[in-house]
C-alpha atoms as a PDB file:
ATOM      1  CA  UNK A   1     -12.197 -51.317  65.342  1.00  0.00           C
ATOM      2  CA  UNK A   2     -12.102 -54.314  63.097  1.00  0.00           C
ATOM      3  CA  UNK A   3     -14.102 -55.595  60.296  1.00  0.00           C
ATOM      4  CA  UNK A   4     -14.592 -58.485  58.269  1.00  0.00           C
ATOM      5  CA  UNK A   5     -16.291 -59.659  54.703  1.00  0.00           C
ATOM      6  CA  UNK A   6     -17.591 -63.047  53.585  1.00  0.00           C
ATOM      7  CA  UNK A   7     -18.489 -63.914  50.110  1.00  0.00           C
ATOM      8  CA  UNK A   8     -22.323 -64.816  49.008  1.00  0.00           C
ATOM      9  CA  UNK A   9     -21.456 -68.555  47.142  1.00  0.00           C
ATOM     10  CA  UNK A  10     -24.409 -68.349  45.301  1.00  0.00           C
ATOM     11  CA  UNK A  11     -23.630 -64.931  44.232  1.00  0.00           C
ATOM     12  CA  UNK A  12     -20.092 -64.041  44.270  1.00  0.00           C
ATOM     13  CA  UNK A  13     -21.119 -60.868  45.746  1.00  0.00           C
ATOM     14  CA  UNK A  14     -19.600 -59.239  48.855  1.00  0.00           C
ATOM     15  CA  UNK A  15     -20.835 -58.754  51.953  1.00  0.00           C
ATOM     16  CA  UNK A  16     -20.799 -55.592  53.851  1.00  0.00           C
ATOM     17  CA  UNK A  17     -17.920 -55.404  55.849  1.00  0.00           C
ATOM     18  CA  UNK A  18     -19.108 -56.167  59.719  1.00  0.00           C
ATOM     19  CA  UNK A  19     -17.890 -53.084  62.361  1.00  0.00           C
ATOM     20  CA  UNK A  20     -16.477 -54.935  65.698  1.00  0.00           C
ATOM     21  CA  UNK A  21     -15.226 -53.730  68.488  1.00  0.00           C
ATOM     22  CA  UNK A  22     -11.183 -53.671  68.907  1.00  0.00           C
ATOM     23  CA  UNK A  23     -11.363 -55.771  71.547  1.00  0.00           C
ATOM     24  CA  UNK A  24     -13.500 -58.548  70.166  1.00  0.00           C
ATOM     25  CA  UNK A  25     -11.634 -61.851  69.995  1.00  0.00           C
ATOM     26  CA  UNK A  26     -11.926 -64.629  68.373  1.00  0.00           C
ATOM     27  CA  UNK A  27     -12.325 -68.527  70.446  1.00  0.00           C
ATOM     28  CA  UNK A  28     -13.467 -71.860  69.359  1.00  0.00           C
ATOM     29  CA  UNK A  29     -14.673 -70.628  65.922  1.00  0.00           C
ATOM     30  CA  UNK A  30     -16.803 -67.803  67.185  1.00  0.00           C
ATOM     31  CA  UNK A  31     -16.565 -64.096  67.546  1.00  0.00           C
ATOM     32  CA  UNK A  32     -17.133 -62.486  71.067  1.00  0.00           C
ATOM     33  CA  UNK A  33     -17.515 -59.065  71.721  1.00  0.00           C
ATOM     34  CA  UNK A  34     -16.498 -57.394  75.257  1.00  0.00           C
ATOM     35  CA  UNK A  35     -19.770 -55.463  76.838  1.00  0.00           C
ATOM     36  CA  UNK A  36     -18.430 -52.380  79.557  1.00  0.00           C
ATOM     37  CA  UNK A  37     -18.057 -54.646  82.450  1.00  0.00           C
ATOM     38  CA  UNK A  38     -15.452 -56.457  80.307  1.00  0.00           C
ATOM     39  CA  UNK A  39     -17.403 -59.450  79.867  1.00  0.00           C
ATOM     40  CA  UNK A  40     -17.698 -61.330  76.634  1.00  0.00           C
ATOM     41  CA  UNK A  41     -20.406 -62.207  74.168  1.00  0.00           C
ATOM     42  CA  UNK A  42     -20.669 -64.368  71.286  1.00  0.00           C
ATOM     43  CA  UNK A  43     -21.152 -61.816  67.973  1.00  0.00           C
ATOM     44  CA  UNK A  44     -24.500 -63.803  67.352  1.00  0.00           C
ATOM     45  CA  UNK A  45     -26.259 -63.525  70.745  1.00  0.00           C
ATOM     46  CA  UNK A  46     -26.007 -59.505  70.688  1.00  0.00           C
ATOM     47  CA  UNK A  47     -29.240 -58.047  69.759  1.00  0.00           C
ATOM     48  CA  UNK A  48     -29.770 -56.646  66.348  1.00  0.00           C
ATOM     49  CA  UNK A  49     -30.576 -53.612  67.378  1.00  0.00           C
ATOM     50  CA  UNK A  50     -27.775 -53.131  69.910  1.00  0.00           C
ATOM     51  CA  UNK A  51     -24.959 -54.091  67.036  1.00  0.00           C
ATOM     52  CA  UNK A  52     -26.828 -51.444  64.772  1.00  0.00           C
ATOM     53  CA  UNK A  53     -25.979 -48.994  67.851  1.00  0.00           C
ATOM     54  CA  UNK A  54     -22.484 -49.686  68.379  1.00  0.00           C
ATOM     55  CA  UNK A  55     -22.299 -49.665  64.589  1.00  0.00           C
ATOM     56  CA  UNK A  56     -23.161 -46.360  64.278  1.00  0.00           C
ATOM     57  CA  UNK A  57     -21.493 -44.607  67.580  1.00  0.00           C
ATOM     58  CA  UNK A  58     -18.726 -46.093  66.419  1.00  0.00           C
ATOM     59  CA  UNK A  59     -19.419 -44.429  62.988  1.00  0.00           C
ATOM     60  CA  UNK A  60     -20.023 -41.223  64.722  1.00  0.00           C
ATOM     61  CA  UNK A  61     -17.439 -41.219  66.610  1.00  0.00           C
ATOM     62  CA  UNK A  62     -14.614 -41.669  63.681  1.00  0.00           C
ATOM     63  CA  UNK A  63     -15.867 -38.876  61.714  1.00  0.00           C
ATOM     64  CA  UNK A  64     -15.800 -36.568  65.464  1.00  0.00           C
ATOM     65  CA  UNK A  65     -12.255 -37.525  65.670  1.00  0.00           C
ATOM     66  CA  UNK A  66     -11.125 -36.899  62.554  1.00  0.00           C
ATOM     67  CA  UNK A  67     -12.819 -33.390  62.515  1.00  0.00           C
ATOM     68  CA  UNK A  68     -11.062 -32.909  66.423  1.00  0.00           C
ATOM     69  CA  UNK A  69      -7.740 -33.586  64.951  1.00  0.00           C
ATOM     70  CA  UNK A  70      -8.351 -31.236  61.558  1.00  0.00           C
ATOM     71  CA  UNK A  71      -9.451 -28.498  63.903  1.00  0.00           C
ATOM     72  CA  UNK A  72      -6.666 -28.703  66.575  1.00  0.00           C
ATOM     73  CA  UNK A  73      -4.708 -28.298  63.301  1.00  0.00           C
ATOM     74  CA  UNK A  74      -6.659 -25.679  61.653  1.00  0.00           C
ATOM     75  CA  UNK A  75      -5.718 -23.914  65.074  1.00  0.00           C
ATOM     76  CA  UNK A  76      -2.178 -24.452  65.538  1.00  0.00           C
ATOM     77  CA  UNK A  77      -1.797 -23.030  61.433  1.00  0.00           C
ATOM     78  CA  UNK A  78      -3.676 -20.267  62.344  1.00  0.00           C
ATOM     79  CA  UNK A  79      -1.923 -19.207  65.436  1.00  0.00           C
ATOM     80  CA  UNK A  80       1.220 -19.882  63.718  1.00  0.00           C
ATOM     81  CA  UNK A  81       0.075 -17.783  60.532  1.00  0.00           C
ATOM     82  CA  UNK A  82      -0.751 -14.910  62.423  1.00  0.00           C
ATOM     83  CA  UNK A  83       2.210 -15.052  64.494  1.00  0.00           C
ATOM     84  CA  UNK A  84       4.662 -15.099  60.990  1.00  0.00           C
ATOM     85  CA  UNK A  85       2.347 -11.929  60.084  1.00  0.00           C
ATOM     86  CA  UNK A  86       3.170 -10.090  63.518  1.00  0.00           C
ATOM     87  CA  UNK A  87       6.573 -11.147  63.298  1.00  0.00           C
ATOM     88  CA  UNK A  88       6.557  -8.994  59.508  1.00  0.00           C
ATOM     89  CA  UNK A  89       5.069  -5.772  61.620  1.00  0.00           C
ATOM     90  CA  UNK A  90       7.776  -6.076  64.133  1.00  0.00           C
ATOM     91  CA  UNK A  91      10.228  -6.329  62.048  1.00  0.00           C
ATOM     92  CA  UNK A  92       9.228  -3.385  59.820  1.00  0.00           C
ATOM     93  CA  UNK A  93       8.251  -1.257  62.069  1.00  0.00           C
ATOM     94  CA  UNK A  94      12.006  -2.128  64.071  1.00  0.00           C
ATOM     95  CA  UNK A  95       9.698  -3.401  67.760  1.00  0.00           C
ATOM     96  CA  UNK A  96      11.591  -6.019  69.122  1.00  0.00           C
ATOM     97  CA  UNK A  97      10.704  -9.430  68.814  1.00  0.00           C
ATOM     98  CA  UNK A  98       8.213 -11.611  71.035  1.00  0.00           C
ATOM     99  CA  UNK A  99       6.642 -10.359  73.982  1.00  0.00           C
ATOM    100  CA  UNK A 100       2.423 -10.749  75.264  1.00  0.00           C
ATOM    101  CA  UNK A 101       0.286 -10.937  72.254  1.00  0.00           C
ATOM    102  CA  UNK A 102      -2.932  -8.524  73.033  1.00  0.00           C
ATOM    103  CA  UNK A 103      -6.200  -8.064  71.519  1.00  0.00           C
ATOM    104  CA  UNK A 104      -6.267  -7.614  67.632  1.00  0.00           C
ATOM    105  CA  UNK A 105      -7.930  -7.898  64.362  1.00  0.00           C
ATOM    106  CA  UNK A 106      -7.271  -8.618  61.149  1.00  0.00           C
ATOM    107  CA  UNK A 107      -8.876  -7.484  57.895  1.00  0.00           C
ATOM    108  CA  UNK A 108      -9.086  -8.459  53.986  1.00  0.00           C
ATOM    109  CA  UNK A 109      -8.544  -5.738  51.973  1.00  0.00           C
ATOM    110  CA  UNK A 110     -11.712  -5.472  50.749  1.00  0.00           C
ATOM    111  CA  UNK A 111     -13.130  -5.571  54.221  1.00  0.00           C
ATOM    112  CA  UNK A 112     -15.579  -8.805  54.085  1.00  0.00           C
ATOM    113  CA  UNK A 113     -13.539 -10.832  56.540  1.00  0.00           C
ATOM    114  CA  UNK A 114     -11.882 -10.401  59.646  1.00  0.00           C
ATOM    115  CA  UNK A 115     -10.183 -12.513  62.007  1.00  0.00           C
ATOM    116  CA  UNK A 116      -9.905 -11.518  65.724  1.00  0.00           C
ATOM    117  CA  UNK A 117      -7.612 -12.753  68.723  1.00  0.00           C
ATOM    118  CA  UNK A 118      -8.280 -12.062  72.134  1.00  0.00           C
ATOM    119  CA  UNK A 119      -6.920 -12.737  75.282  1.00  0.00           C
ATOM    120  CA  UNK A 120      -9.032 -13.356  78.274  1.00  0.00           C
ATOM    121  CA  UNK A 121      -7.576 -13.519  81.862  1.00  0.00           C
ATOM    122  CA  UNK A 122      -8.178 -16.830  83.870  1.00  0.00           C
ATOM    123  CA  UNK A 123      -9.120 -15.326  87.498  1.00  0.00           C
ATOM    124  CA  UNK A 124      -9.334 -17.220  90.879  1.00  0.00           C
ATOM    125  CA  UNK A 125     -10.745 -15.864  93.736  1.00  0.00           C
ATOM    126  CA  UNK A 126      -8.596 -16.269  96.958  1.00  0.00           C
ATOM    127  CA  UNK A 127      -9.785 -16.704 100.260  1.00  0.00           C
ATOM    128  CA  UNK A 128     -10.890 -13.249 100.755  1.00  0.00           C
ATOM    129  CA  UNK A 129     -13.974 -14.037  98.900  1.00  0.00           C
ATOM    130  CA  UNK A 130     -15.338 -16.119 102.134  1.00  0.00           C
ATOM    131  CA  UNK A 131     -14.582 -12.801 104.237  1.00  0.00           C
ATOM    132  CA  UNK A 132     -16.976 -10.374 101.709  1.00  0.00           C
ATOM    133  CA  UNK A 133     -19.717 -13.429 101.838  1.00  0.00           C
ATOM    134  CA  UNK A 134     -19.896 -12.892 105.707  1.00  0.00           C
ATOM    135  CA  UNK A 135     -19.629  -9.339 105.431  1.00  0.00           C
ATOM    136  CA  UNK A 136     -22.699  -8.893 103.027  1.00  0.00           C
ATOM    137  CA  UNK A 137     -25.040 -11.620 105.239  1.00  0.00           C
ATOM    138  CA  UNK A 138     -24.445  -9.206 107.864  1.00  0.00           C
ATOM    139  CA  UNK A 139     -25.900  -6.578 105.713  1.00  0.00           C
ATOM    140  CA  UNK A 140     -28.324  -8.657 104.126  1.00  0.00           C
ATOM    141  CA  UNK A 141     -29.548  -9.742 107.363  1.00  0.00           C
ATOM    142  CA  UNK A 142     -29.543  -6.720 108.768  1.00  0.00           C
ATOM    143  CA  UNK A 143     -31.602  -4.567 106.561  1.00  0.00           C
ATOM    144  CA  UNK A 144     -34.465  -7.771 105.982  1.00  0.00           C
ATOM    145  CA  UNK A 145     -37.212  -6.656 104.768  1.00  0.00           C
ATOM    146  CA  UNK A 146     -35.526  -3.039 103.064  1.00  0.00           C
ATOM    147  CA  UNK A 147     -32.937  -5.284 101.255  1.00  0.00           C
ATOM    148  CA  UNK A 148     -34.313  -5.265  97.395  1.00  0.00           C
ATOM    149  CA  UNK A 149     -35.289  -8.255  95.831  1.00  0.00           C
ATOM    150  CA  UNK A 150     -33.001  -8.189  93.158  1.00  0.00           C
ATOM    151  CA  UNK A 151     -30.263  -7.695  95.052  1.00  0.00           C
ATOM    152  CA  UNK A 152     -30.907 -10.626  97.398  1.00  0.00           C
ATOM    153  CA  UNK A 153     -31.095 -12.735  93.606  1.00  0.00           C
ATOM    154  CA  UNK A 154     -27.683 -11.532  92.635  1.00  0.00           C
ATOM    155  CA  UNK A 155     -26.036 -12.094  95.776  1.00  0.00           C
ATOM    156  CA  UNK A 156     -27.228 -15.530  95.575  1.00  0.00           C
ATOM    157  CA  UNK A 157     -26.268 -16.524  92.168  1.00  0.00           C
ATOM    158  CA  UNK A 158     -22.754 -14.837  92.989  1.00  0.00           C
ATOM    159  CA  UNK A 159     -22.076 -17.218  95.675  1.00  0.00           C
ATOM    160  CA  UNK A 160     -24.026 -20.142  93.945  1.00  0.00           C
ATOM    161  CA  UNK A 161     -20.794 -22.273  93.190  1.00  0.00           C
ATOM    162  CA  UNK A 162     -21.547 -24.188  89.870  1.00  0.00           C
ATOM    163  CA  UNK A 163     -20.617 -28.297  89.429  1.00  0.00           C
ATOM    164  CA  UNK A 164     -17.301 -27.544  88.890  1.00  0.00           C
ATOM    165  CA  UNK A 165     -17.486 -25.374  92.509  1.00  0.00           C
ATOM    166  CA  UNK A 166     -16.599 -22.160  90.083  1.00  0.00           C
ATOM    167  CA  UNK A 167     -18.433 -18.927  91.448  1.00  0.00           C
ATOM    168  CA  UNK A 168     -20.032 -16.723  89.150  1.00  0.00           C
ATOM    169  CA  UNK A 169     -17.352 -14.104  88.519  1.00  0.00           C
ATOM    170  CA  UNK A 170     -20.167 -11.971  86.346  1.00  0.00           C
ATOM    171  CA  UNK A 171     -22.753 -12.265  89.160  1.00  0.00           C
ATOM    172  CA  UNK A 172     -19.737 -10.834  91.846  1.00  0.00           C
ATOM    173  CA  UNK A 173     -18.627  -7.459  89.407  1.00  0.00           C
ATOM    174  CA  UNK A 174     -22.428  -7.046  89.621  1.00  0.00           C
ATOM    175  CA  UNK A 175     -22.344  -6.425  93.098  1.00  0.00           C
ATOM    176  CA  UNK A 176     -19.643  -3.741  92.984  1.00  0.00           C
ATOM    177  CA  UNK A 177     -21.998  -1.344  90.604  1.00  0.00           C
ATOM    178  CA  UNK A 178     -24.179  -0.751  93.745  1.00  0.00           C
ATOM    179  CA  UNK A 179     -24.097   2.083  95.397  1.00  0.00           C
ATOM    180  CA  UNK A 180     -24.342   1.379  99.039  1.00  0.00           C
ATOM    181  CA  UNK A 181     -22.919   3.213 102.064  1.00  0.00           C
ATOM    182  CA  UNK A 182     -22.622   0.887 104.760  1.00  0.00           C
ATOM    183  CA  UNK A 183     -18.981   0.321 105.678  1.00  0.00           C
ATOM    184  CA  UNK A 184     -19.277  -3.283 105.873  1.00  0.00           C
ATOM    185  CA  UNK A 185     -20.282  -3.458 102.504  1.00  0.00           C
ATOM    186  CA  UNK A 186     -17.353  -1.348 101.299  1.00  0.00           C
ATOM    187  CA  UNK A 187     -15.230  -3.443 102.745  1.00  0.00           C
ATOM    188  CA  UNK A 188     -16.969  -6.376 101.150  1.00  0.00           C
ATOM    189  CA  UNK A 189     -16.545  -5.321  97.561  1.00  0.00           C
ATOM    190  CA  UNK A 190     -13.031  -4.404  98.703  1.00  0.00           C
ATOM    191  CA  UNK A 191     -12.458  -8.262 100.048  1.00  0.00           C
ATOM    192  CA  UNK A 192     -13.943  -9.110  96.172  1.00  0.00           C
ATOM    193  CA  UNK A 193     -11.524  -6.733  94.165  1.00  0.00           C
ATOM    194  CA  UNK A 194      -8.885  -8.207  96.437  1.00  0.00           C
ATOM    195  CA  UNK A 195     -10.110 -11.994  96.084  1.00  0.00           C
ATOM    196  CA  UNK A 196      -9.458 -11.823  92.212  1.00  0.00           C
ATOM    197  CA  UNK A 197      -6.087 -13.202  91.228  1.00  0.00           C
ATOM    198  CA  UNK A 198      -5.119 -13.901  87.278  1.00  0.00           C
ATOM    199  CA  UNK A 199      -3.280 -17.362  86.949  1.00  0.00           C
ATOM    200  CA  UNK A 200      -2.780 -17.254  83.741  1.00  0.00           C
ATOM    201  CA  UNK A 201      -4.388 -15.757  80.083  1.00  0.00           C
ATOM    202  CA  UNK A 202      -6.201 -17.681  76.772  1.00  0.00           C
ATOM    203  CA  UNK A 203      -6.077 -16.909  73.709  1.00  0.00           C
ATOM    204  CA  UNK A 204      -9.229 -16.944  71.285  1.00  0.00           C
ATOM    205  CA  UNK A 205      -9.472 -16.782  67.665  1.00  0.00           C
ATOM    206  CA  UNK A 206     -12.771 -15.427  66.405  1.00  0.00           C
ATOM    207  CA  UNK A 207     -13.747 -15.685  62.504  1.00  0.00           C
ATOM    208  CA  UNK A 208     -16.214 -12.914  60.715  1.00  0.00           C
ATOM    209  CA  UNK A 209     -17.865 -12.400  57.336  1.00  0.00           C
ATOM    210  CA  UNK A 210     -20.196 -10.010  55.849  1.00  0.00           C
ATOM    211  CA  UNK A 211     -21.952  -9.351  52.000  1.00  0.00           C
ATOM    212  CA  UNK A 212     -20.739  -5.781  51.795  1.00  0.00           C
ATOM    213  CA  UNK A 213     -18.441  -3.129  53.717  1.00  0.00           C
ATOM    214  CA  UNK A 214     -21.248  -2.012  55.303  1.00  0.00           C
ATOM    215  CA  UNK A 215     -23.278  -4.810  56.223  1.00  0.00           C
ATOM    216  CA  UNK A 216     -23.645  -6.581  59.703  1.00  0.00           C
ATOM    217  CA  UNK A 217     -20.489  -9.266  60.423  1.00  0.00           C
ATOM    218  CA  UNK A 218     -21.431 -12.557  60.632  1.00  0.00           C
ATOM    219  CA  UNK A 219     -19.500 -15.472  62.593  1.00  0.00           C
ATOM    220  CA  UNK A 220     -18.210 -18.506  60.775  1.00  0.00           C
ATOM    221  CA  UNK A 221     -18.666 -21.070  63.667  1.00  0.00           C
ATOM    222  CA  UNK A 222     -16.855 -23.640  64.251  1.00  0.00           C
ATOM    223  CA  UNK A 223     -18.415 -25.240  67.347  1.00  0.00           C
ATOM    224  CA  UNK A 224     -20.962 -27.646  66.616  1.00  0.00           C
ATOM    225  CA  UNK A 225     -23.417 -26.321  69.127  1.00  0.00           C
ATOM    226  CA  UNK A 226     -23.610 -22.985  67.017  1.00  0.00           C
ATOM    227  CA  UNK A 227     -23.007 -24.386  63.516  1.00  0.00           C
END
């Protein structure tokens, strides 16, 4: 973004500095701003009100960028903190060096804050998952009217694929709690259990406070729809 200021003759005084757009260009004396089909616009013809917009999204969107890069760093120092700490343990305790990083947590001394990592499995399902689908329609279909309600709902939202065509991996572990008989629907939940592949693992840092060693912990968000 680019700005500019002009000096008040009968004043002396400074303007505020005017927020453009990067891509606004200057031709024949005027300044023209680019709209999002790439077309141009003299700076004076642009509504008031619009400017005042892009003003402050542009605004906005500085101070969110900033704060993306702190955090990314924030993470990558913790990580790397925690990692210098573990490498300590091994070391003193003679375990050898490196290897999958599991769930743990960390504790001050006095026991007011605690940091936790944990490590959650990215699953797929395979194409088994299609196979159990048939397999409990047949059952479903089958048993109508004697099929429970809620049953029928979690079924549904199981195999519900979401916008990003994910299934709902909660919803499907629901389904193996029941206790049903019929073969088919053993062989269903078998299909499921076999479906579930990991392709990989993430690792989540978690951040806790609390007034008193006995108190309730409290998390110290960080993402702005919590905070």
């Amino acid at each position: 973004m680019s700005a500019t200021a002009a000096t008040r003759p009968e004043t002396g005084t400074t303007e505020p500095e005017k927020v453009r757009p990067a891509g606004a260009i200057e031709a024949a004396g005027k300044v023209l701003w680019p709209d999002s089909k790439g077309r141009f616009t003299p700076e004076e013809m642009i509504k008031p009100e619009d400017r005042i917009e892009d003003e402050m999204v542009r605004k906005i969107l500085g101070h969110a960028q900033e704060l993306s890069a702190q955090i990314a760093r924030f993470k990558a120092h913790t990580f790397a903190d925690i990692g210098d700490f573990q490498a300590v343990l091994d070391q003193e305790y003679g375990a050898q060096k490196g290897g999958a990083k599991g769930n743990v947590t960390f504790l001050s001394y006095d026991g007011l804050l605690k940091v936790q990592v944990q490590v959650a499995d990215l699953i797929e399902f395979g194409p088994q998952l299609q196979t159990a689908k048939k397999l409990i329609d047949e059952c479903l279909n089958e048993w109508a009217a004697d099929a429970r309600p809620e049953l029928k709902a979690i079924v549904l939202r199981a195999f519900n694929t979401d916008k990003a065509g994910q299934v709902n991996r909660t919803e499907l572990y629901r389904l193996r709690r029941w206790d049903i008989e019929d073969a088919r629907w053993q062989r269903a939940m078998q299909a499921i259990a076999d479906a579930a592949r990991a392709v990989g693992s993430k690792e989540y840092v978690r951040f806790y406070e609390r007034d008193t060693p006995e108190g309730a912990w409290r998390a110290v968000t960080i993402d702005l729809a919590s905070a």
